[in-house]
Protein backbone atom coordinates (compact mmCIF):
# COMPACT_ATOMS: atom_id res chain seq x y z
CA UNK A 1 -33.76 25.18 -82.01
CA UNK A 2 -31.12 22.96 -83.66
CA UNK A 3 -29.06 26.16 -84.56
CA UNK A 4 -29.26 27.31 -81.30
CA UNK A 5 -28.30 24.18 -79.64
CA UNK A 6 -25.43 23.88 -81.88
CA UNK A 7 -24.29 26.86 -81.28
CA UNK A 8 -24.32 26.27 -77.23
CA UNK A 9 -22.48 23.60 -77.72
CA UNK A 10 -19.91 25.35 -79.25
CA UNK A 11 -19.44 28.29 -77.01
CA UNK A 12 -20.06 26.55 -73.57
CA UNK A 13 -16.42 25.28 -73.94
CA UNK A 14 -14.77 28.31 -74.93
CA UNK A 15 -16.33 30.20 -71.93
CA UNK A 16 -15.39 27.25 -69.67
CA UNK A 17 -12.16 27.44 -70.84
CA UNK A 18 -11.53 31.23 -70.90
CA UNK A 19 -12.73 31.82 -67.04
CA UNK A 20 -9.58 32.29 -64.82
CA UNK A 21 -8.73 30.60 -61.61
CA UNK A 22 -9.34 32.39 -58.25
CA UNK A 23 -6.16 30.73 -56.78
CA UNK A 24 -4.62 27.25 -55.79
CA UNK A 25 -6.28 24.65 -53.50
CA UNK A 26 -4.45 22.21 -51.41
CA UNK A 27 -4.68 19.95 -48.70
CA UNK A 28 -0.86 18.93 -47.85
CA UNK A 29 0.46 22.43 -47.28
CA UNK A 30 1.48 23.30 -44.03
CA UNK A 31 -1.01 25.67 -43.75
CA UNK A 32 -3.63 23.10 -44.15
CA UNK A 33 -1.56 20.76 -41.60
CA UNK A 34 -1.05 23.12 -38.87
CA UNK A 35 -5.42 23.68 -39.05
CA UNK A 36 -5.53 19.96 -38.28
CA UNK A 37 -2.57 20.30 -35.59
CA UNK A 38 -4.58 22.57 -33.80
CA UNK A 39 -7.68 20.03 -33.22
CA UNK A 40 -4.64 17.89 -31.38
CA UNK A 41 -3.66 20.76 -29.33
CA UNK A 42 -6.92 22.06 -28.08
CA UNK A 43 -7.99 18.00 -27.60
CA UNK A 44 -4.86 17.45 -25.62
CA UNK A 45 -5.64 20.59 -23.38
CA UNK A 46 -2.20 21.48 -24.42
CA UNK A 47 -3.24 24.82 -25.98
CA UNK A 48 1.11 25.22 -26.78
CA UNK A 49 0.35 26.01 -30.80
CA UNK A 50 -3.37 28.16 -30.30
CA UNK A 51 -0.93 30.72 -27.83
CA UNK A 52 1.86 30.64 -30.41
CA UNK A 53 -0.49 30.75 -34.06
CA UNK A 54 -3.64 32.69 -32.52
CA UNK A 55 -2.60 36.27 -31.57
CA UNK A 56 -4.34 37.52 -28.47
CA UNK A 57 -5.99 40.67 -31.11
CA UNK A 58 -7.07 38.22 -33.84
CA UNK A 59 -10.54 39.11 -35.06
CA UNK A 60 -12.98 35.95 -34.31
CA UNK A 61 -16.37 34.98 -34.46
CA UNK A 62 -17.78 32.23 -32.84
CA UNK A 63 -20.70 31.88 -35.13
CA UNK A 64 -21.99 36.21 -35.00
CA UNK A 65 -20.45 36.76 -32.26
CA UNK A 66 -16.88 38.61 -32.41
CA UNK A 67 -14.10 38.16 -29.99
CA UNK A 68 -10.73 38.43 -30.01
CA UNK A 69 -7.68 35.83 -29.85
CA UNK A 70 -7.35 36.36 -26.01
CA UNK A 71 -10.80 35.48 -25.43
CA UNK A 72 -11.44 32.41 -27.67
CA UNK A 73 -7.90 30.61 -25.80
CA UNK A 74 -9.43 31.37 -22.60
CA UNK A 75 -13.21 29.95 -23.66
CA UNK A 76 -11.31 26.61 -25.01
CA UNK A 77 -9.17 25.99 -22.36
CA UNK A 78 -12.57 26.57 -20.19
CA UNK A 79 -13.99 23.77 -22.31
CA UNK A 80 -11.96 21.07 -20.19
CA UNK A 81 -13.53 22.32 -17.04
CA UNK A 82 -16.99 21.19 -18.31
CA UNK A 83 -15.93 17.98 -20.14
CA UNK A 84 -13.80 15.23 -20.52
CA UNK A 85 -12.69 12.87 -23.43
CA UNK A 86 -12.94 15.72 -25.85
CA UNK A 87 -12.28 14.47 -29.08
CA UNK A 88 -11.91 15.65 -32.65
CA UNK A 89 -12.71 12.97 -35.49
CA UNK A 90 -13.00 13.43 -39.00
CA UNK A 91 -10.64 16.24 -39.81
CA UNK A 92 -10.53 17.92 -43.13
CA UNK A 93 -8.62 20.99 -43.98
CA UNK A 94 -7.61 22.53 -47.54
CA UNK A 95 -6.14 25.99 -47.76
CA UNK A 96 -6.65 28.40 -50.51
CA UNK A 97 -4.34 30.71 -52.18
CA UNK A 98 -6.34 33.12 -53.47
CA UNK A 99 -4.35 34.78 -56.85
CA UNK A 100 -6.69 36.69 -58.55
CA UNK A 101 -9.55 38.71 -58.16
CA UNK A 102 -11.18 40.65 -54.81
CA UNK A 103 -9.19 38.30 -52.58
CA UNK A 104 -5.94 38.40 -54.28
CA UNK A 105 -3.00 37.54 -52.13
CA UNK A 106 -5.17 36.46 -49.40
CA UNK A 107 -4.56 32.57 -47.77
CA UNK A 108 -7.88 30.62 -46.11
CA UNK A 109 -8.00 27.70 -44.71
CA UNK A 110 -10.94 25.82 -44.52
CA UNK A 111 -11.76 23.46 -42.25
CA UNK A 112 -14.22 20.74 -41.21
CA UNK A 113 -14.32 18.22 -38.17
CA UNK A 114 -16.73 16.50 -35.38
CA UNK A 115 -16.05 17.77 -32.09
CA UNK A 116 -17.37 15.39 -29.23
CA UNK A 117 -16.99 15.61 -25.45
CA UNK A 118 -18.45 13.94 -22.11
CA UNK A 119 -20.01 16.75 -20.02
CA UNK A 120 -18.53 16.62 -16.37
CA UNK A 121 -21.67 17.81 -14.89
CA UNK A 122 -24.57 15.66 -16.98
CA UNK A 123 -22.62 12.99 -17.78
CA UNK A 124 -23.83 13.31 -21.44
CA UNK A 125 -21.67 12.53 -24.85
CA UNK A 126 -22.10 15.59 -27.26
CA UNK A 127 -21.41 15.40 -31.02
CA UNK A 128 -21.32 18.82 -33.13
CA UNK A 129 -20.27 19.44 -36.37
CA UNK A 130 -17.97 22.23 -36.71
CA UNK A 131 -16.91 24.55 -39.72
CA UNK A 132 -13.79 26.75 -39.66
CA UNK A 133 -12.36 29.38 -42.07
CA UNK A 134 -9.26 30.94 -41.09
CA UNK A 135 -7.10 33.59 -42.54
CA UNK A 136 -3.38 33.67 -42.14
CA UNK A 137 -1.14 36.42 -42.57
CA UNK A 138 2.75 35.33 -42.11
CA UNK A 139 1.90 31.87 -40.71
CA UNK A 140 -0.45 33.55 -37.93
CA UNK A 141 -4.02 33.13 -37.45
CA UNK A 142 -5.06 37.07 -38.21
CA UNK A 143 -8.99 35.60 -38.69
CA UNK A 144 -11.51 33.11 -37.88
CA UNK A 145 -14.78 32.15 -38.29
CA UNK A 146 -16.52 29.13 -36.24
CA UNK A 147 -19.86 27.29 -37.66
CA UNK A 148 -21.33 25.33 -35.07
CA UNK A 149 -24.16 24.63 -33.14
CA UNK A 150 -23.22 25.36 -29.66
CA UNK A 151 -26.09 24.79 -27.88
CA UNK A 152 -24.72 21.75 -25.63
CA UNK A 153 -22.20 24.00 -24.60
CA UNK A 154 -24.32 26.66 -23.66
CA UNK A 155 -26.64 23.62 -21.61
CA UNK A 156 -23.54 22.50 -19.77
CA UNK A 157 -22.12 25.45 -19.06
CA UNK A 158 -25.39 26.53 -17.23
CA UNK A 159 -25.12 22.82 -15.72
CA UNK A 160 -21.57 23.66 -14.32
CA UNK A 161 -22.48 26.82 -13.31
CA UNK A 162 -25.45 25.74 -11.02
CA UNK A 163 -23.07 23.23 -9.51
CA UNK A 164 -20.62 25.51 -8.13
């Protein structure tokens, strides 16, 4: 048992030290910065940098369900229809740089944040988490996936609806 141990405790270091990096992290690139930039757009109804960094054929999924570029600008810019004081609060982004292995050459972001917003119809303040990954390929959106749970928009959206 001894021998054993000893010998763990001289290999676990090697083997820590011998496995290579999958890339470089970082949280001040501008990759990273324009992820963040993008809550103040869409929160701002401004929607200037999604038209310019999301191409209208990006691949998207909003949770499992895939959409293109086109779409998901149209579907946030609907968002201000059904609330108001949409705000995003406690941003995080870091962007990978992916140098070796299967994803070699490949450039996530990832992203986390609270989205909030006062539905126009109900009158209720939602809070959801939200996670996004998204791939860039020369400084463009080319990929994203959305994490959230989207029911209050789906309950005010069938508020709205029944108002019209």
């Amino acid at each position: 048992m001894k021998k054993t141990l000893l010998l763990f405790l001289l290999v676990a270091p090697t083997l820590t030290f011998c496995q290579k990096s999958a890339g470089l992290l970082s949280q001040v690139d501008e990759l990273s910065l324009i992820a963040q930039e993008l809550d103040a757009d869409y929160a701002s109804n401004e929607h200037t940098l999604w038209d310019k960094t999301l191409s209208d054929n990006a691949v998207v999924y909003l949770n499992n369900s895939k959409m293109d570029g086109k779409t998901v600008k149209e579907i946030f810019k609907s968002h201000h229809t059904m609330f108001n004081d949409i705000e995003i609060l406690d941003g995080y982004a870091h962007t990978n740089y992916f140098t070796n292995g299967v994803n070699k050459g490949d450039i996530w972001t990832n992203h986390w944040f609270e989205w909030s917003g006062t539905g126009n119809t109900s009158g209720l303040r939602y809070s959801v988490r939200v996670h996004v990954d998204t791939k860039w390929e020369n400084e463009k959106v080319a990929e994203q996936l959305f994490y959230a749970d989207m029911s209050s928009h789906k309950m005010e959206g069938e508020m709205f609806k029944q108002s019209q």
